[in-house]
N, C-alpha and C. Protein backbone atom coordinates (compact mmCIF):
# COMPACT_ATOMS: atom_id res chain seq x y z
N UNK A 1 -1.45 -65.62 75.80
CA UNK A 1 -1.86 -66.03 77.11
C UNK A 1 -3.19 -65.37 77.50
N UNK A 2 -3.60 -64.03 77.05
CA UNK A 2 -4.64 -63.27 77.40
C UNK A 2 -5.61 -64.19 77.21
N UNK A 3 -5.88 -65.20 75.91
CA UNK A 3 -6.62 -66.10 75.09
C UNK A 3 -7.22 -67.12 75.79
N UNK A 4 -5.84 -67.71 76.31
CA UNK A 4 -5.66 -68.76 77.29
C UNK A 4 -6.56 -68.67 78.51
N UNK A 5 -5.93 -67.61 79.21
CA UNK A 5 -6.41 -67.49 80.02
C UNK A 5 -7.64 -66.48 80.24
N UNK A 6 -8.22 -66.32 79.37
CA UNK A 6 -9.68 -65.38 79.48
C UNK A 6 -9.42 -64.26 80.33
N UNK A 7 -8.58 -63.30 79.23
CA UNK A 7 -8.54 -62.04 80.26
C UNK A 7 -8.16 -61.12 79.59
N UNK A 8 -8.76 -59.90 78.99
CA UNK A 8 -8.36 -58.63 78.31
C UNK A 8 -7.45 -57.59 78.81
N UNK A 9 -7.59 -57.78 80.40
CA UNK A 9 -7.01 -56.34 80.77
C UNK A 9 -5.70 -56.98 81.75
N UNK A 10 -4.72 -57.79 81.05
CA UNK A 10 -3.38 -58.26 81.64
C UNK A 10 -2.27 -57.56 80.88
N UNK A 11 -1.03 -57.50 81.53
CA UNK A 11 0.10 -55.92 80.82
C UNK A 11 1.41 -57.49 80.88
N UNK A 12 1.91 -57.46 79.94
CA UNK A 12 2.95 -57.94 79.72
C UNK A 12 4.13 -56.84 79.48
N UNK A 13 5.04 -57.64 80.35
CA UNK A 13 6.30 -56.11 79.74
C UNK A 13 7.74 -57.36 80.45
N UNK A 14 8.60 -56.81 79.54
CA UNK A 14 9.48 -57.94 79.12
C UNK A 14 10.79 -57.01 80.27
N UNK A 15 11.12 -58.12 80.99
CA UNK A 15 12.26 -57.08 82.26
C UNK A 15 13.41 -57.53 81.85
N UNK A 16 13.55 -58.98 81.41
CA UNK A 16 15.03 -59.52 80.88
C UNK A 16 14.95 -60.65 79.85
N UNK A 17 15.95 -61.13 79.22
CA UNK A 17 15.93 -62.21 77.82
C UNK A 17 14.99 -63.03 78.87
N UNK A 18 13.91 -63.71 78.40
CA UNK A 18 12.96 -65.20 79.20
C UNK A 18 12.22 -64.94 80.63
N UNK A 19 12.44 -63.42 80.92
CA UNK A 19 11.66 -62.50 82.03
C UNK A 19 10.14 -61.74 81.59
N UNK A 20 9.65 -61.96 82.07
CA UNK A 20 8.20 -61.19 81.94
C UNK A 20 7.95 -60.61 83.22
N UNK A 21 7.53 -59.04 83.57
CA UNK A 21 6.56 -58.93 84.88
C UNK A 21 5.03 -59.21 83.68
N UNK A 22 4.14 -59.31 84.46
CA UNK A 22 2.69 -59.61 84.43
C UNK A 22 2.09 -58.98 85.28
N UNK A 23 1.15 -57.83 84.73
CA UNK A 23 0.44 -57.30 85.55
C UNK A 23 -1.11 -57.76 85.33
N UNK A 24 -1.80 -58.09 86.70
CA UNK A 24 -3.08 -58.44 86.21
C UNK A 24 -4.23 -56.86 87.30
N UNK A 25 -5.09 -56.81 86.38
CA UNK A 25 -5.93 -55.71 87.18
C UNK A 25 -6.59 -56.20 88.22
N UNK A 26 -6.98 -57.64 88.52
CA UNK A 26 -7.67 -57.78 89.72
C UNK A 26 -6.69 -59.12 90.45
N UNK A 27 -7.08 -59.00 91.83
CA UNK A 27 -6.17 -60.04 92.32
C UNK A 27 -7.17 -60.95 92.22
N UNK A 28 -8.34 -61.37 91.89
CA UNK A 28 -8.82 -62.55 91.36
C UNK A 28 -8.49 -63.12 90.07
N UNK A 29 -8.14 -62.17 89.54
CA UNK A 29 -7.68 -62.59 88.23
C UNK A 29 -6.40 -63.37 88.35
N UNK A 30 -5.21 -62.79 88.99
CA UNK A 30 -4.30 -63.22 89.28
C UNK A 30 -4.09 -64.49 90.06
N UNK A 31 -5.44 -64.98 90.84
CA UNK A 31 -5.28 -66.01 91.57
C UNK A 31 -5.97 -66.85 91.05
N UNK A 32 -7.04 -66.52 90.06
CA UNK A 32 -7.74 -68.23 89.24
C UNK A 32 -6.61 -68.55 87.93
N UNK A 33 -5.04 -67.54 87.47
CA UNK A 33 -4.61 -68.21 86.69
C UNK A 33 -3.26 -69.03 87.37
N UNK A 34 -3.00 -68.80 88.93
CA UNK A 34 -2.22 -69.70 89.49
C UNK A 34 -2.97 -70.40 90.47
N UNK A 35 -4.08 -70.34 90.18
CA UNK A 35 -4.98 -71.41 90.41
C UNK A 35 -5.42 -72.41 89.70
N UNK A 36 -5.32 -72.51 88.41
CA UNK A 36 -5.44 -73.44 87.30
C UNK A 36 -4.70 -73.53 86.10
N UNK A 37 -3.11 -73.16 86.63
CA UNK A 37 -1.75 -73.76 86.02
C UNK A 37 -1.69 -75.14 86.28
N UNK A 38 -0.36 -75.81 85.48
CA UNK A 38 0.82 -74.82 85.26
C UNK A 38 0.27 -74.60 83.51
N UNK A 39 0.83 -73.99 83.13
CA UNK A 39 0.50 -73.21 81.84
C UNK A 39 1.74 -73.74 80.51
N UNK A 40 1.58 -73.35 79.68
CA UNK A 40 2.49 -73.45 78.89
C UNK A 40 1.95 -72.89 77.44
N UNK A 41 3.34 -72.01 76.57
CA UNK A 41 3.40 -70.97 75.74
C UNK A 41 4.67 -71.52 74.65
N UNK A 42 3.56 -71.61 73.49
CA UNK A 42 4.75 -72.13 72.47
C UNK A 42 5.03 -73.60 72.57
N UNK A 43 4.81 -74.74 73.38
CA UNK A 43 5.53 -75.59 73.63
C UNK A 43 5.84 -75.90 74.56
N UNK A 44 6.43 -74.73 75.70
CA UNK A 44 7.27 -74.53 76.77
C UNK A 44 6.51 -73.75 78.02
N UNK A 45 7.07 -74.62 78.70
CA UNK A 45 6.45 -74.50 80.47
C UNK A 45 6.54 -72.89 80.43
N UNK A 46 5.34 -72.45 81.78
CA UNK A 46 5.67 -70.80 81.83
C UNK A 46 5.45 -71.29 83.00
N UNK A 47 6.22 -70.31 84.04
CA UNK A 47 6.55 -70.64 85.29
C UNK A 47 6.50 -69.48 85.58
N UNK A 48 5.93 -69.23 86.70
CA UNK A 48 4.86 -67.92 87.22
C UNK A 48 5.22 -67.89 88.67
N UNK A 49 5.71 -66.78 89.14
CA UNK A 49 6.79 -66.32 90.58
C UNK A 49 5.77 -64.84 90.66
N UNK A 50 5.75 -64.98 92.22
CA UNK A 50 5.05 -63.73 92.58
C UNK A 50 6.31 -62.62 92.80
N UNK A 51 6.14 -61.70 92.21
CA UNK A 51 6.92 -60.72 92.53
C UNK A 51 7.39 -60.11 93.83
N UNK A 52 8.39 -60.05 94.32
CA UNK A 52 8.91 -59.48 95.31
C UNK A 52 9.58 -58.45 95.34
N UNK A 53 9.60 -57.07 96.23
CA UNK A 53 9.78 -56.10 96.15
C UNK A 53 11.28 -55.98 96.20
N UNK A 54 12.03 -54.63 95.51
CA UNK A 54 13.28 -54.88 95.92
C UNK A 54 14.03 -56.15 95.32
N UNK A 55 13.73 -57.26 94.62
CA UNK A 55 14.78 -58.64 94.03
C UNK A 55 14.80 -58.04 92.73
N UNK A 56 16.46 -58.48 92.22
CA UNK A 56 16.90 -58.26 90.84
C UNK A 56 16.11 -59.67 89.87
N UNK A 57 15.52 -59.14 88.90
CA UNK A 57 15.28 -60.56 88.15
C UNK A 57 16.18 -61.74 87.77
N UNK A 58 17.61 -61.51 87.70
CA UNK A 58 17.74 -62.36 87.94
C UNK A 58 18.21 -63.59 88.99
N UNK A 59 17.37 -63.05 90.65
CA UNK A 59 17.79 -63.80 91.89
C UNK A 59 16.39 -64.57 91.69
N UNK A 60 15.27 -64.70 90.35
CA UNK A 60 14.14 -65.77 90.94
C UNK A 60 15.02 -66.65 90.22
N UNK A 61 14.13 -67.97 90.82
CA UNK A 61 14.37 -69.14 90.81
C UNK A 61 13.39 -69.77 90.11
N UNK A 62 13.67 -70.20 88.56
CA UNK A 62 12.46 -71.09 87.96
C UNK A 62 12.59 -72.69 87.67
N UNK A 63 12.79 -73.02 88.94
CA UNK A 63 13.14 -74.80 88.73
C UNK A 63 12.19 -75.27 89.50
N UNK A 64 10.51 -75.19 89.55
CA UNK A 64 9.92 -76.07 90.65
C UNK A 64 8.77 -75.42 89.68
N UNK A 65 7.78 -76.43 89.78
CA UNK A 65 6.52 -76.12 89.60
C UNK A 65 5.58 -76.99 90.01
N UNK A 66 3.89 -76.39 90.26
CA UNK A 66 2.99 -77.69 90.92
C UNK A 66 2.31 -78.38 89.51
N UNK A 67 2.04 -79.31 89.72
CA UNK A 67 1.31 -80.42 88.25
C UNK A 67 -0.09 -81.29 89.10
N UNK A 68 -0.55 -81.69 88.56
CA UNK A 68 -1.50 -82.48 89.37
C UNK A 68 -1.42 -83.75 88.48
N UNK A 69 -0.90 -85.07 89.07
CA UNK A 69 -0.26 -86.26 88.48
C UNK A 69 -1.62 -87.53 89.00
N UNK A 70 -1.99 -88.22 87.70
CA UNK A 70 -3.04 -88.55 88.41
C UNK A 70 -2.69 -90.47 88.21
N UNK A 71 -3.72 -91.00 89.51
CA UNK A 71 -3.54 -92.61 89.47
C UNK A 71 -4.78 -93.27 88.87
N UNK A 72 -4.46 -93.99 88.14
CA UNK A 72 -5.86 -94.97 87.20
C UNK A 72 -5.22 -96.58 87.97
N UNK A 73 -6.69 -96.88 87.84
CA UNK A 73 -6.65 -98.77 87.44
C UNK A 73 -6.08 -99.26 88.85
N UNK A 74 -5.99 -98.65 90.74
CA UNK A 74 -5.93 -99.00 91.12
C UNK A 74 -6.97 -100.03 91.72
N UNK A 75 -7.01 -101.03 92.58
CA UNK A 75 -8.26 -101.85 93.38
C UNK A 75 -8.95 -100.48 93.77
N UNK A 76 -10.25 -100.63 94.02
CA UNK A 76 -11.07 -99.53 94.67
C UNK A 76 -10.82 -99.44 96.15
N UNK A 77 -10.90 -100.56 96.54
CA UNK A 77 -10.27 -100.36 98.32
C UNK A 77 -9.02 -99.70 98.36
N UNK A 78 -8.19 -99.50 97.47
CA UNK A 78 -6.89 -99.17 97.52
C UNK A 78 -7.05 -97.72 97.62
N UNK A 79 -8.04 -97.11 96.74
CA UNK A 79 -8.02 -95.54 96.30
C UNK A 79 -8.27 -94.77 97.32
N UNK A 80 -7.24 -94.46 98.78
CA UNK A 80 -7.58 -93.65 99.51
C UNK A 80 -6.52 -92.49 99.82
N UNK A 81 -6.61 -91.33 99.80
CA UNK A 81 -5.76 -89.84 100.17
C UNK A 81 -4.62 -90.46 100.64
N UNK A 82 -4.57 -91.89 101.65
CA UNK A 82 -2.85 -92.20 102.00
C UNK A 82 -2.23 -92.92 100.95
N UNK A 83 -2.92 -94.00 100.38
CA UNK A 83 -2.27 -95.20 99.29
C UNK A 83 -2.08 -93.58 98.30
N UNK A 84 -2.58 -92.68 97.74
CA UNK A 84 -2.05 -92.04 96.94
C UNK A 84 -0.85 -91.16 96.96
N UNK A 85 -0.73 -90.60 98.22
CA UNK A 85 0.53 -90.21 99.12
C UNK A 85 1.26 -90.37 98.81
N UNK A 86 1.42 -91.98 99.49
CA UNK A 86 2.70 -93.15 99.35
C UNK A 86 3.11 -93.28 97.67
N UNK A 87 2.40 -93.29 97.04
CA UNK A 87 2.73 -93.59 95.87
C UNK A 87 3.47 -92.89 94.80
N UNK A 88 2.40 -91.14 95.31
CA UNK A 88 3.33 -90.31 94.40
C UNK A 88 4.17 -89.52 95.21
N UNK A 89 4.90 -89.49 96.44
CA UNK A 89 5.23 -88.58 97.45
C UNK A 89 7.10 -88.74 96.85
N UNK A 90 7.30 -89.84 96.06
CA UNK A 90 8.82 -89.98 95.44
C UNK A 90 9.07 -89.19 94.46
N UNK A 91 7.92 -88.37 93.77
CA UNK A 91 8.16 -87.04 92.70
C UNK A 91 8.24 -85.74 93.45
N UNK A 92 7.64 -85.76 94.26
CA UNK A 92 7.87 -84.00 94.92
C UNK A 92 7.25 -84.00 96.40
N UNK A 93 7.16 -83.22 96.50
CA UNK A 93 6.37 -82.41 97.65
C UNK A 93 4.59 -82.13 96.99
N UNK A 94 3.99 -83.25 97.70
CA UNK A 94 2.72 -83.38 97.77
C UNK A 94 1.63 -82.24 98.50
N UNK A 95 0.95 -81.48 97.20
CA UNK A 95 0.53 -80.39 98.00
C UNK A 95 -0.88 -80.78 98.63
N UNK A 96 -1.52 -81.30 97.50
CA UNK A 96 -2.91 -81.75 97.66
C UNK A 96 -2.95 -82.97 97.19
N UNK A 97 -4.48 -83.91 97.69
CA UNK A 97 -4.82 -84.91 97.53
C UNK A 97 -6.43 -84.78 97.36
N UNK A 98 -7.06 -85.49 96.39
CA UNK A 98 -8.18 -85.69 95.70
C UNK A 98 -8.12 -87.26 95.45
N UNK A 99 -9.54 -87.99 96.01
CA UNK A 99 -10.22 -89.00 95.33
C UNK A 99 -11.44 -89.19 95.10
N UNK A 100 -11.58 -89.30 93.48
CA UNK A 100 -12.83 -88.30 92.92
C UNK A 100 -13.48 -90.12 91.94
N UNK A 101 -14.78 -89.95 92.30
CA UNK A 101 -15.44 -90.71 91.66
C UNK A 101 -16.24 -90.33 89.98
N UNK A 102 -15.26 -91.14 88.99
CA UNK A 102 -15.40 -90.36 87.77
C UNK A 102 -16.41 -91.22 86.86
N UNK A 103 -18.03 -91.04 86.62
CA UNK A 103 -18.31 -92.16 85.60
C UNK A 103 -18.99 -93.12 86.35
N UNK A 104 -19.77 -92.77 87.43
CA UNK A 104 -20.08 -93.82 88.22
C UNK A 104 -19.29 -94.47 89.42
N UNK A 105 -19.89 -94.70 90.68
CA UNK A 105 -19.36 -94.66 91.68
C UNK A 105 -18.17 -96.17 91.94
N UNK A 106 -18.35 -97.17 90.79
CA UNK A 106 -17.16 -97.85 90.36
C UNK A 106 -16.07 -97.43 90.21
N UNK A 107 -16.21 -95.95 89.74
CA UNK A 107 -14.29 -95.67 89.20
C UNK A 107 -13.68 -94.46 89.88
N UNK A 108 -12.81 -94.68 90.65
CA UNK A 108 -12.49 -93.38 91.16
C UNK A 108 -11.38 -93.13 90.61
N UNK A 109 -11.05 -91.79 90.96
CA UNK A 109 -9.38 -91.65 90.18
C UNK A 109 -8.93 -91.30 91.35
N UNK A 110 -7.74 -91.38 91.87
CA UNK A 110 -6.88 -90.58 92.85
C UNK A 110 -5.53 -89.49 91.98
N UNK A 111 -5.66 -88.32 92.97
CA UNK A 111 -5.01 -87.48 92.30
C UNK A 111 -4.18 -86.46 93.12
N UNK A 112 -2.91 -85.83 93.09
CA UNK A 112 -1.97 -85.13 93.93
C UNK A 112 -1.21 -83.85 93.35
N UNK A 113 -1.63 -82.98 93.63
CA UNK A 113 -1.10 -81.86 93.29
C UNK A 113 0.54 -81.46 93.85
N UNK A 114 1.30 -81.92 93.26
CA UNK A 114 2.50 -82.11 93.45
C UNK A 114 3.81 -80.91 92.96
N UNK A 115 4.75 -80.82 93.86
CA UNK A 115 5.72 -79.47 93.29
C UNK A 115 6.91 -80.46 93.06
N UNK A 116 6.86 -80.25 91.66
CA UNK A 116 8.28 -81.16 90.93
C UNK A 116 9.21 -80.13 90.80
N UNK A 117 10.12 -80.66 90.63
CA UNK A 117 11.76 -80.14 90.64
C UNK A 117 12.00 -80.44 88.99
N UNK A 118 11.62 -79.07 88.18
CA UNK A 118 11.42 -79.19 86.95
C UNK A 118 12.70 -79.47 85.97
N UNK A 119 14.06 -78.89 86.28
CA UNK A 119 15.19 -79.74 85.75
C UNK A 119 15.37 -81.27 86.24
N UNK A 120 15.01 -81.80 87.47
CA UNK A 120 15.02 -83.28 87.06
C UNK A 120 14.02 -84.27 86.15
N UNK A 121 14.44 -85.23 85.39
CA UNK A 121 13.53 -85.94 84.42
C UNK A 121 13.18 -86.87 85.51
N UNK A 122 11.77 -86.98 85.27
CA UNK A 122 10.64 -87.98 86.02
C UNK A 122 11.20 -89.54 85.60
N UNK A 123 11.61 -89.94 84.57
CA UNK A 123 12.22 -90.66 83.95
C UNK A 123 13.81 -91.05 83.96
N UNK A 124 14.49 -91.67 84.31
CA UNK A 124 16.22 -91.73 84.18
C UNK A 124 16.20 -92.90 82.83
């Protein structure tokens, strides 16, 4: 992850089986890599909880994470912060909204930074 995430001076130390604390030396550091998650190690999602003082590791909770889910190939009149809302607001809790002109002012993408409920499949 140090690799990953461009950073030499981060402390890994293992608290329980699939537990990590993470220590980072600067709180910028700490906030551009849950600033440009979600991450993943081996294959498998890493899901990143701010530490709270006083909780046993095992009272966190790792079933939610944010993704940023994006929309192609709508009409261009269509591509606005609400039509994208509406559209993806049936996967999670919609944190953010972006509509970004990609390639020339013909193509926009719309896009939603969204907190999914990571044991349910997006899919049935």
């Amino acid at each position: 992850m140090r690799r990953a995430w461009r950073l030499e001076n981060v402390i890994f130390f293992p608290v329980e089986f699939g537990i990590y604390a993470i220590t980072f030396m600067t709180v910028v550091d700490l906030l551009q890599v849950y600033k440009t998650g979600p991450w993943s190690f081996s294959s498998h999602l890493l899901l990143l909880k701010k530490w709270e003082p006083d909780m046993p590791p095992h009272r966190y909770e790792f079933n939610t994470c944010t993704f940023w889910v994006q929309i192609h190939e709508l009409p261009f009149e269509w591509l606005t912060k609400e039509v994208v809302v509406r559209a993806i607001k049936s996967l999670g809790l919609v944190m953010n909204v972006k509509v970004e002109a990609k390639g020339g002012a013909a193509h926009k993408i719309g896009k939603a930074r969204v907190l999914l409920d990571v044991p349910t499949p997006l899919k049935s």
